[in-house]
ModelCIF file with pLDDT and N, C-alpha, C, O atoms, coordinates in Angstrom:
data_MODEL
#
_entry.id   MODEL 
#
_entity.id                         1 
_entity.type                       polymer 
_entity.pdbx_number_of_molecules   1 
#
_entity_poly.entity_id                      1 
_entity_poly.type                           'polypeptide(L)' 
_entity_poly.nstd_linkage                   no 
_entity_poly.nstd_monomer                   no 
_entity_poly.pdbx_seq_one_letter_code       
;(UNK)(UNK)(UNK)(UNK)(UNK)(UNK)(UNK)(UNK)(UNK)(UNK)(UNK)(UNK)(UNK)(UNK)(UNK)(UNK)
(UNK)(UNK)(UNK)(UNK)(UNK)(UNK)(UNK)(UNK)(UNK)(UNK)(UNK)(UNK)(UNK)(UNK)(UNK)(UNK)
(UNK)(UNK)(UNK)
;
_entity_poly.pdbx_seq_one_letter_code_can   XXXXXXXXXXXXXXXXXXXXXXXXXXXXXXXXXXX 
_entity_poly.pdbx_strand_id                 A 
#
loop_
_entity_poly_seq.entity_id 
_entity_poly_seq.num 
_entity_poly_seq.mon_id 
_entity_poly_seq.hetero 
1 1  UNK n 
1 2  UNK n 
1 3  UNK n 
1 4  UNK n 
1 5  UNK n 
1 6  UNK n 
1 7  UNK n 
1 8  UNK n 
1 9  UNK n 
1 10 UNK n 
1 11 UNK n 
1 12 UNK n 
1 13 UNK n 
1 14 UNK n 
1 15 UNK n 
1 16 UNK n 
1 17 UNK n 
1 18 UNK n 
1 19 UNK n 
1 20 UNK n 
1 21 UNK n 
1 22 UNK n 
1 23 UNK n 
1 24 UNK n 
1 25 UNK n 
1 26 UNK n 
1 27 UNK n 
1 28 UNK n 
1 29 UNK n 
1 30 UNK n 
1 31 UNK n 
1 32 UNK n 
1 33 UNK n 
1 34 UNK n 
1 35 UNK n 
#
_struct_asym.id          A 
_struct_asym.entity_id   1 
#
loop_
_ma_qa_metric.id 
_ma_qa_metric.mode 
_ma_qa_metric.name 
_ma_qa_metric.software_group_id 
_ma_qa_metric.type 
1 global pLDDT . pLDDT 
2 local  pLDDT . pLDDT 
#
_ma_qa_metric_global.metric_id      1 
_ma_qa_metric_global.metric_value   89.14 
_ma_qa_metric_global.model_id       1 
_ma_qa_metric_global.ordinal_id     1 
#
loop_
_ma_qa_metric_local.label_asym_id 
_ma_qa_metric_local.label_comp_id 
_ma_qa_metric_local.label_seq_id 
_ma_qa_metric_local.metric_id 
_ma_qa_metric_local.metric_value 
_ma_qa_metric_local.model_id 
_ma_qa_metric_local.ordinal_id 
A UNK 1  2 84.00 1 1  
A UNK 2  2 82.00 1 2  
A UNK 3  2 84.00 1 3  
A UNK 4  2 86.00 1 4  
A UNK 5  2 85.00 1 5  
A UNK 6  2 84.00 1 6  
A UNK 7  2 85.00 1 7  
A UNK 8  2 86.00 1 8  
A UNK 9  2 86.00 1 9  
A UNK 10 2 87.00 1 10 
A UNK 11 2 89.00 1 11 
A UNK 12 2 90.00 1 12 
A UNK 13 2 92.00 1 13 
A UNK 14 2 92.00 1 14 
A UNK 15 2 93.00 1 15 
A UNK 16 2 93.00 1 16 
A UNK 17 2 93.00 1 17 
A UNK 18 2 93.00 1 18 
A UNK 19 2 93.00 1 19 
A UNK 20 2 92.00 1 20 
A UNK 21 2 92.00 1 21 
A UNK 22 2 92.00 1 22 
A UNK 23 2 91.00 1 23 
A UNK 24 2 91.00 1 24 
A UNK 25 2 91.00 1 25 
A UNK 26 2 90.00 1 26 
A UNK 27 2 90.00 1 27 
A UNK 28 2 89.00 1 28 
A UNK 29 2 90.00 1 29 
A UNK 30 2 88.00 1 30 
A UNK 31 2 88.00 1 31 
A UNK 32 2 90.00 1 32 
A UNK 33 2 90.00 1 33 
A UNK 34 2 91.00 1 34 
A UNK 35 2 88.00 1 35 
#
loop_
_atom_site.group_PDB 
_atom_site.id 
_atom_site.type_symbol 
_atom_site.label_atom_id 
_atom_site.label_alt_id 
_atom_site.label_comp_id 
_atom_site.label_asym_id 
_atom_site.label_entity_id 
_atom_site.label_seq_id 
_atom_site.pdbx_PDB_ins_code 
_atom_site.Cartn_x 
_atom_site.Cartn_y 
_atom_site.Cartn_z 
_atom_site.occupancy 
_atom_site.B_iso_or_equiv 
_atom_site.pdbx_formal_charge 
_atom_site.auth_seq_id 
_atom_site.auth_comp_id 
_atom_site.auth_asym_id 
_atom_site.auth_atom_id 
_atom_site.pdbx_PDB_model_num 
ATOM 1   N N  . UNK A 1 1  ? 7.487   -4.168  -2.234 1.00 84.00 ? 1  UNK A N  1 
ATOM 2   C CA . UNK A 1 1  ? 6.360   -5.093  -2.139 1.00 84.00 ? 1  UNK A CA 1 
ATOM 3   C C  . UNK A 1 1  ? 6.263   -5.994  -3.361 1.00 84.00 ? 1  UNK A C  1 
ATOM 4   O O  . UNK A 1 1  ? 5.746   -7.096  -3.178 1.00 84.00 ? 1  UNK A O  1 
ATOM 5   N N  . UNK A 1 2  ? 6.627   -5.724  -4.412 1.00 82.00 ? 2  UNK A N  1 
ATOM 6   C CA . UNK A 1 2  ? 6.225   -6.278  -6.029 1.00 82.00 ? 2  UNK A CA 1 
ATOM 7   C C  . UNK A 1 2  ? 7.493   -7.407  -6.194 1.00 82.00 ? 2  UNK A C  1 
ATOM 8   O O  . UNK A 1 2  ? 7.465   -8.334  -7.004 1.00 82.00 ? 2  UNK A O  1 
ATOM 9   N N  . UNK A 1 3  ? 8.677   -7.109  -5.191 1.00 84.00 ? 3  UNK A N  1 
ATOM 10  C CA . UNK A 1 3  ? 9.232   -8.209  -5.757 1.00 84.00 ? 3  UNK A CA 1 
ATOM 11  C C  . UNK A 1 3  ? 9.582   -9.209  -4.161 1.00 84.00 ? 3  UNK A C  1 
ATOM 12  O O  . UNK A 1 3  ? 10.485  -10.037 -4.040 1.00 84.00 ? 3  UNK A O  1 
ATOM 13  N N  . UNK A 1 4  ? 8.531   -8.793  -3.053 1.00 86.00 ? 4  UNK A N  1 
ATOM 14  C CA . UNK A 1 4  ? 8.712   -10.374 -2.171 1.00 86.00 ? 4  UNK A CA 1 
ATOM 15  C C  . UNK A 1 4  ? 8.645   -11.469 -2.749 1.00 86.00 ? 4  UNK A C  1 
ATOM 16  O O  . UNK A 1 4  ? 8.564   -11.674 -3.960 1.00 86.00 ? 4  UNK A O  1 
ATOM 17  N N  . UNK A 1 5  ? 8.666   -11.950 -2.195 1.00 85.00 ? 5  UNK A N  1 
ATOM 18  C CA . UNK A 1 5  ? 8.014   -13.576 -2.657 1.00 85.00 ? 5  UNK A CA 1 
ATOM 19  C C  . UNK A 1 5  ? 6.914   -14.197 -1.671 1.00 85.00 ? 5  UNK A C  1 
ATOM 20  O O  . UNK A 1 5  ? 6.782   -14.088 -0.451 1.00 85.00 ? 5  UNK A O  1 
ATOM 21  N N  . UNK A 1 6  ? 6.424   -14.653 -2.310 1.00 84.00 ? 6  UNK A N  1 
ATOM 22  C CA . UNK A 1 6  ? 5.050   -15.068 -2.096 1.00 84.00 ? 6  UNK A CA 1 
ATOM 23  C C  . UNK A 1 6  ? 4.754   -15.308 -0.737 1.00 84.00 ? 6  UNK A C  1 
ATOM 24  O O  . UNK A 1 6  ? 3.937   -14.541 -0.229 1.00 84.00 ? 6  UNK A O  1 
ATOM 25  N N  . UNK A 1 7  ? 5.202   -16.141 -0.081 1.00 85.00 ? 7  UNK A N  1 
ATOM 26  C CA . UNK A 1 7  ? 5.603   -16.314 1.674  1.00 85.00 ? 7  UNK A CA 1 
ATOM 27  C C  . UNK A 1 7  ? 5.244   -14.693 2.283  1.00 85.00 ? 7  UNK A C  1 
ATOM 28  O O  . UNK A 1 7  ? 4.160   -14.447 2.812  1.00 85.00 ? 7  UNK A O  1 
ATOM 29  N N  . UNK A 1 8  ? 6.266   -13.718 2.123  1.00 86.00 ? 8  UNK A N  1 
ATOM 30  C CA . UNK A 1 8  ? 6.648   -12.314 2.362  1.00 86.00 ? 8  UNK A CA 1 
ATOM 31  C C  . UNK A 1 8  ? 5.340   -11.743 1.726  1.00 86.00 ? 8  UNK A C  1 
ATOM 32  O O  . UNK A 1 8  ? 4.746   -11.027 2.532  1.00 86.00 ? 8  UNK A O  1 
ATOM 33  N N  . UNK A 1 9  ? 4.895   -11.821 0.860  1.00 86.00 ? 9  UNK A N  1 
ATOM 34  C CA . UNK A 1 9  ? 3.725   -10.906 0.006  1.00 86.00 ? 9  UNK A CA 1 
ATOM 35  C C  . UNK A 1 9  ? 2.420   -10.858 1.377  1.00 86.00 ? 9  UNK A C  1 
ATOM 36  O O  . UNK A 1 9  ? 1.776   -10.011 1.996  1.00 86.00 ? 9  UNK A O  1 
ATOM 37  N N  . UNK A 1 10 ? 2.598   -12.600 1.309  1.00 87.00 ? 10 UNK A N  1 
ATOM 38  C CA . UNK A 1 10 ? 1.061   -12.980 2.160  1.00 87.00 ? 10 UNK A CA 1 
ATOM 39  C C  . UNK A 1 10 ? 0.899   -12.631 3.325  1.00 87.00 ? 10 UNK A C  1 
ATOM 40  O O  . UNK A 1 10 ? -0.204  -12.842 3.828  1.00 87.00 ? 10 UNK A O  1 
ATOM 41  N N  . UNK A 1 11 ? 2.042   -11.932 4.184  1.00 89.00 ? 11 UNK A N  1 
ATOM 42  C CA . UNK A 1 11 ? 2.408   -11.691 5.669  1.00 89.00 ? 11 UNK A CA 1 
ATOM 43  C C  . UNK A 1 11 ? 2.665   -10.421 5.914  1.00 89.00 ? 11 UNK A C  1 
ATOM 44  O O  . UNK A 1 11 ? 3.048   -10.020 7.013  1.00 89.00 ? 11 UNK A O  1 
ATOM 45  N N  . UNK A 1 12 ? 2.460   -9.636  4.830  1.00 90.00 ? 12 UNK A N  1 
ATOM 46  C CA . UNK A 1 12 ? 2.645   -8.047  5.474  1.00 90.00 ? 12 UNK A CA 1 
ATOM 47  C C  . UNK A 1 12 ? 1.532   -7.842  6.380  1.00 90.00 ? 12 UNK A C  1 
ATOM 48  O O  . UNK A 1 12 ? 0.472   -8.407  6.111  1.00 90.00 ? 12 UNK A O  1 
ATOM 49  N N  . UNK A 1 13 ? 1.637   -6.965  7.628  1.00 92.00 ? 13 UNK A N  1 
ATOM 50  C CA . UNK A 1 13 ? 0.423   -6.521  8.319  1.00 92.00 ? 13 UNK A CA 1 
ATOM 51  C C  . UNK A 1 13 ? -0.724  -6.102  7.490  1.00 92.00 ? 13 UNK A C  1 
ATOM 52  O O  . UNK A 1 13 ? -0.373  -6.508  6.382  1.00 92.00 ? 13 UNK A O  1 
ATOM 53  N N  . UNK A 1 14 ? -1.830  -5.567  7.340  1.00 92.00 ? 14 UNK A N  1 
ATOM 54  C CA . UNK A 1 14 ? -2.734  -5.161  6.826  1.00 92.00 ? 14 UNK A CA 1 
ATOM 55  C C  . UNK A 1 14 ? -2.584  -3.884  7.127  1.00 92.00 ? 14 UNK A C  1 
ATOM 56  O O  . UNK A 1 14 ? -2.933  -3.305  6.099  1.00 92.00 ? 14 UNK A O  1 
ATOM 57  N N  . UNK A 1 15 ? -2.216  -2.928  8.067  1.00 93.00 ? 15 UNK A N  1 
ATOM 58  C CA . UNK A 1 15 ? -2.280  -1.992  8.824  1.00 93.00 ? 15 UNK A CA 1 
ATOM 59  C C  . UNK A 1 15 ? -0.758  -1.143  7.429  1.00 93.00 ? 15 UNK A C  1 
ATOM 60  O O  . UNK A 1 15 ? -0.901  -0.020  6.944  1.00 93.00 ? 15 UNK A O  1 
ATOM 61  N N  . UNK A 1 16 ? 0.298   -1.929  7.166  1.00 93.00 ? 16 UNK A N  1 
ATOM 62  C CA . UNK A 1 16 ? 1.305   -1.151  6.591  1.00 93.00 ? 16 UNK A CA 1 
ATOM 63  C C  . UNK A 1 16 ? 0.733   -1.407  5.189  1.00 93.00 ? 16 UNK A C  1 
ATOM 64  O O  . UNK A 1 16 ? 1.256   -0.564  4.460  1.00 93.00 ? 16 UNK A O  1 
ATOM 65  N N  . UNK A 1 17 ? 0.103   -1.994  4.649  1.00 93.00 ? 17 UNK A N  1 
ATOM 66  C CA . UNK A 1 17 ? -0.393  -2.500  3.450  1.00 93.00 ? 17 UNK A CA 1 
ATOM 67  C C  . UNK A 1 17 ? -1.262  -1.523  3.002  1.00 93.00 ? 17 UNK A C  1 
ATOM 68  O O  . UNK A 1 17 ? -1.198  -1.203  1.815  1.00 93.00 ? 17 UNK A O  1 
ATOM 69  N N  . UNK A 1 18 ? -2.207  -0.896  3.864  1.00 93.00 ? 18 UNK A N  1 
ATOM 70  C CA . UNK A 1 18 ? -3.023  0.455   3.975  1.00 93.00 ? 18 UNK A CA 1 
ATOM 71  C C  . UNK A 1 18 ? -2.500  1.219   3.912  1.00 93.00 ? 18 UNK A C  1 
ATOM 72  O O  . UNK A 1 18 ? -2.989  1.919   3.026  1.00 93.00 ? 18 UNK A O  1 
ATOM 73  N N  . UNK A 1 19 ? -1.543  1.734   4.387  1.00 93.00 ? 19 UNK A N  1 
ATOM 74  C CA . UNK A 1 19 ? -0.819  2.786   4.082  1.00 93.00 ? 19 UNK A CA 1 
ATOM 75  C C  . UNK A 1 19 ? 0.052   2.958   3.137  1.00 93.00 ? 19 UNK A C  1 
ATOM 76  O O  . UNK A 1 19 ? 0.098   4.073   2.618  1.00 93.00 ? 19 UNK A O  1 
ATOM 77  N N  . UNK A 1 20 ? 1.135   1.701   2.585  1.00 92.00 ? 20 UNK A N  1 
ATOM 78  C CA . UNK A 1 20 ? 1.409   1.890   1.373  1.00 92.00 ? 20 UNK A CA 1 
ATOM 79  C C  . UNK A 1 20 ? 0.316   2.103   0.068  1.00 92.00 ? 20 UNK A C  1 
ATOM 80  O O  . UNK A 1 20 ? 0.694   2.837   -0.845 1.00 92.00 ? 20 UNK A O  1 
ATOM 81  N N  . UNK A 1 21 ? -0.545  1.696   0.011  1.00 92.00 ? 21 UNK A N  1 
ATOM 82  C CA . UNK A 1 21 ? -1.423  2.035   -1.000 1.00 92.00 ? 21 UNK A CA 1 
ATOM 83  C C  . UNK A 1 21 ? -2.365  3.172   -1.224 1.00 92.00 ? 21 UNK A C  1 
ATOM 84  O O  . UNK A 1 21 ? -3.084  3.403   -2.196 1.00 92.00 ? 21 UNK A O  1 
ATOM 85  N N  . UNK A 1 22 ? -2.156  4.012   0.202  1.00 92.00 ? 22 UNK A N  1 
ATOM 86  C CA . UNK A 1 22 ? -2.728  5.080   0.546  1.00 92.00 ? 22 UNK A CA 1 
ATOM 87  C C  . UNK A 1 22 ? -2.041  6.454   -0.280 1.00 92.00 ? 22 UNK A C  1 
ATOM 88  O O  . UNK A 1 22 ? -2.528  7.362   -0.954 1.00 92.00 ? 22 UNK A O  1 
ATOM 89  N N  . UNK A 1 23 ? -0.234  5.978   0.284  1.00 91.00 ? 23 UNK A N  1 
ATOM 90  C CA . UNK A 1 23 ? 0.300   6.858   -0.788 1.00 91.00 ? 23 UNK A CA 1 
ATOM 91  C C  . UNK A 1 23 ? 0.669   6.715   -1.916 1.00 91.00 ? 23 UNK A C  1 
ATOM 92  O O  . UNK A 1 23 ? 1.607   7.291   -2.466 1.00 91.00 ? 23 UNK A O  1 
ATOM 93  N N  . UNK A 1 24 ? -0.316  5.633   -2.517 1.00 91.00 ? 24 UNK A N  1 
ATOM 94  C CA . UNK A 1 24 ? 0.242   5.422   -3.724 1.00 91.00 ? 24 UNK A CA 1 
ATOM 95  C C  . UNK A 1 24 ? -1.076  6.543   -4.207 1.00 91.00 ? 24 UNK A C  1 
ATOM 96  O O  . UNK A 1 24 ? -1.011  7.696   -4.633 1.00 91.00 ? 24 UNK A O  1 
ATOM 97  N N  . UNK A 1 25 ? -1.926  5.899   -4.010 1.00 91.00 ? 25 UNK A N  1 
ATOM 98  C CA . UNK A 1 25 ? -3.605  6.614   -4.110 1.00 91.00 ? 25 UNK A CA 1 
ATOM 99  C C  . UNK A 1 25 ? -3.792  8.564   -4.050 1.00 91.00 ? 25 UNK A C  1 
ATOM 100 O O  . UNK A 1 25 ? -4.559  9.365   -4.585 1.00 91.00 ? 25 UNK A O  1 
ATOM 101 N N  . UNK A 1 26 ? -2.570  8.673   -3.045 1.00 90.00 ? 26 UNK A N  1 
ATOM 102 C CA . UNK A 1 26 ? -2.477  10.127  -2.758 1.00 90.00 ? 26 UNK A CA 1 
ATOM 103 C C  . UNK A 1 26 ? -1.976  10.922  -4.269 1.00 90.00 ? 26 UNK A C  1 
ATOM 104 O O  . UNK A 1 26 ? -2.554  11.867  -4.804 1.00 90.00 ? 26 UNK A O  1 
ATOM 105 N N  . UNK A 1 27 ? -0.758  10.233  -4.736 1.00 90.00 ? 27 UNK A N  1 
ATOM 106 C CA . UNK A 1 27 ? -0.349  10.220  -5.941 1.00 90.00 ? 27 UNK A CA 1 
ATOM 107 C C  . UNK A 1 27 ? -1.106  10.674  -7.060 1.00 90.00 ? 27 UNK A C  1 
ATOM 108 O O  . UNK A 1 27 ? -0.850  11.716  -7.663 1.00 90.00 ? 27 UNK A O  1 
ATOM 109 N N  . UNK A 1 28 ? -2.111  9.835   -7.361 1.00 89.00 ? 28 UNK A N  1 
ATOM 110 C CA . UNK A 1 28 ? -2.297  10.031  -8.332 1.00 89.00 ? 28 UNK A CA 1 
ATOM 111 C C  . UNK A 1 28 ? -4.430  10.559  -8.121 1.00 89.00 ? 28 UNK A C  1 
ATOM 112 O O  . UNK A 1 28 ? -5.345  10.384  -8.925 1.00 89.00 ? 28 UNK A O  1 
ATOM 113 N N  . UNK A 1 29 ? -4.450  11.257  -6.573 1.00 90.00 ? 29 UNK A N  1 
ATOM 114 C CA . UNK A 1 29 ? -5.195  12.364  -6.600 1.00 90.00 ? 29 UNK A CA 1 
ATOM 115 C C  . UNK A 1 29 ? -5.287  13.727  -5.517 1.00 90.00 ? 29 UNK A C  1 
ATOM 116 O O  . UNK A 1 29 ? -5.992  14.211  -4.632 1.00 90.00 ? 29 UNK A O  1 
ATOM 117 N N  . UNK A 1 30 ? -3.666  14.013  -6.514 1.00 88.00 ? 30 UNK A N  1 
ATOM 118 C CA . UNK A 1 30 ? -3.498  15.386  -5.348 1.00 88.00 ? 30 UNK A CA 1 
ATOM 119 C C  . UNK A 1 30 ? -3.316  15.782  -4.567 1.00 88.00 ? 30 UNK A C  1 
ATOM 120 O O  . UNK A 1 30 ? -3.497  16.897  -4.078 1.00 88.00 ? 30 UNK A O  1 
ATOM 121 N N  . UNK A 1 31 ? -2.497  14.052  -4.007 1.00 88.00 ? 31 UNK A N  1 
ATOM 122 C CA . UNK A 1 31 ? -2.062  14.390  -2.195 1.00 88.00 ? 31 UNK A CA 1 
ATOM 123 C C  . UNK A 1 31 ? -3.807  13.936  -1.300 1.00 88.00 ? 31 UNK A C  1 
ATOM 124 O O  . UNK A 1 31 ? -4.166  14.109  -0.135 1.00 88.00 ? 31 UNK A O  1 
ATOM 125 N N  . UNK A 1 32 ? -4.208  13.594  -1.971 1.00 90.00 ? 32 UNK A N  1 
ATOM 126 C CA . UNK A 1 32 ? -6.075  13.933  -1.045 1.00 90.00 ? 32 UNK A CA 1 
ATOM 127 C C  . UNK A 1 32 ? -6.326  11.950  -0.955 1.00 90.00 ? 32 UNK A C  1 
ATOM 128 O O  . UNK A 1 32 ? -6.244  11.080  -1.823 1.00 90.00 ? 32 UNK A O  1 
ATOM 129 N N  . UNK A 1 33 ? -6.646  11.904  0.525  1.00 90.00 ? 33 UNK A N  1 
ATOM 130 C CA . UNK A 1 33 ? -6.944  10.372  0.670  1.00 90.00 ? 33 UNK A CA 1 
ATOM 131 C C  . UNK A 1 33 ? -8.280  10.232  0.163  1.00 90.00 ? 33 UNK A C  1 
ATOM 132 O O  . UNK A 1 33 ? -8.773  11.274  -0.271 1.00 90.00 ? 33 UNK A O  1 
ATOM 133 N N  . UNK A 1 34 ? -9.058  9.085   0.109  1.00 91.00 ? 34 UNK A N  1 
ATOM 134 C CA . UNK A 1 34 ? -10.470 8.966   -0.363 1.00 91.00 ? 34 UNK A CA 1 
ATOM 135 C C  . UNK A 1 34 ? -10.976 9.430   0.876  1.00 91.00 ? 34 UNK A C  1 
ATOM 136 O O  . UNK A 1 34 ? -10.490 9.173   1.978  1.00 91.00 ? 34 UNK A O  1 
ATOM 137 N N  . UNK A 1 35 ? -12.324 10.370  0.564  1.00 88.00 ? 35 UNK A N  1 
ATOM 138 C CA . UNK A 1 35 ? -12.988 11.244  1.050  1.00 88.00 ? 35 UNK A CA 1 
ATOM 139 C C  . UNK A 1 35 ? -14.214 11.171  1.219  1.00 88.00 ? 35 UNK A C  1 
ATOM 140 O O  . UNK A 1 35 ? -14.825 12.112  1.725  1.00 88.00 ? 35 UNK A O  1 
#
């Protein structure tokens, strides 16, 4: 994601965009989504 380009950045679904940041989020609390 950090190195699309700008075109590519602005056009990811919202739906996979949630979920990559979900496991980023999981990361760094324990595997546990916000609750």
């Amino acid at each position: 994601l950090d190195t699309m380009d700008d075109h590519q950045h602005g056009h990811v679904p919202y739906v996979l965009l949630l979920l990559h940041f979900l496991e980023q989020w999981k990361q760094s609390h324990d595997g546990n989504a916000p609750s």
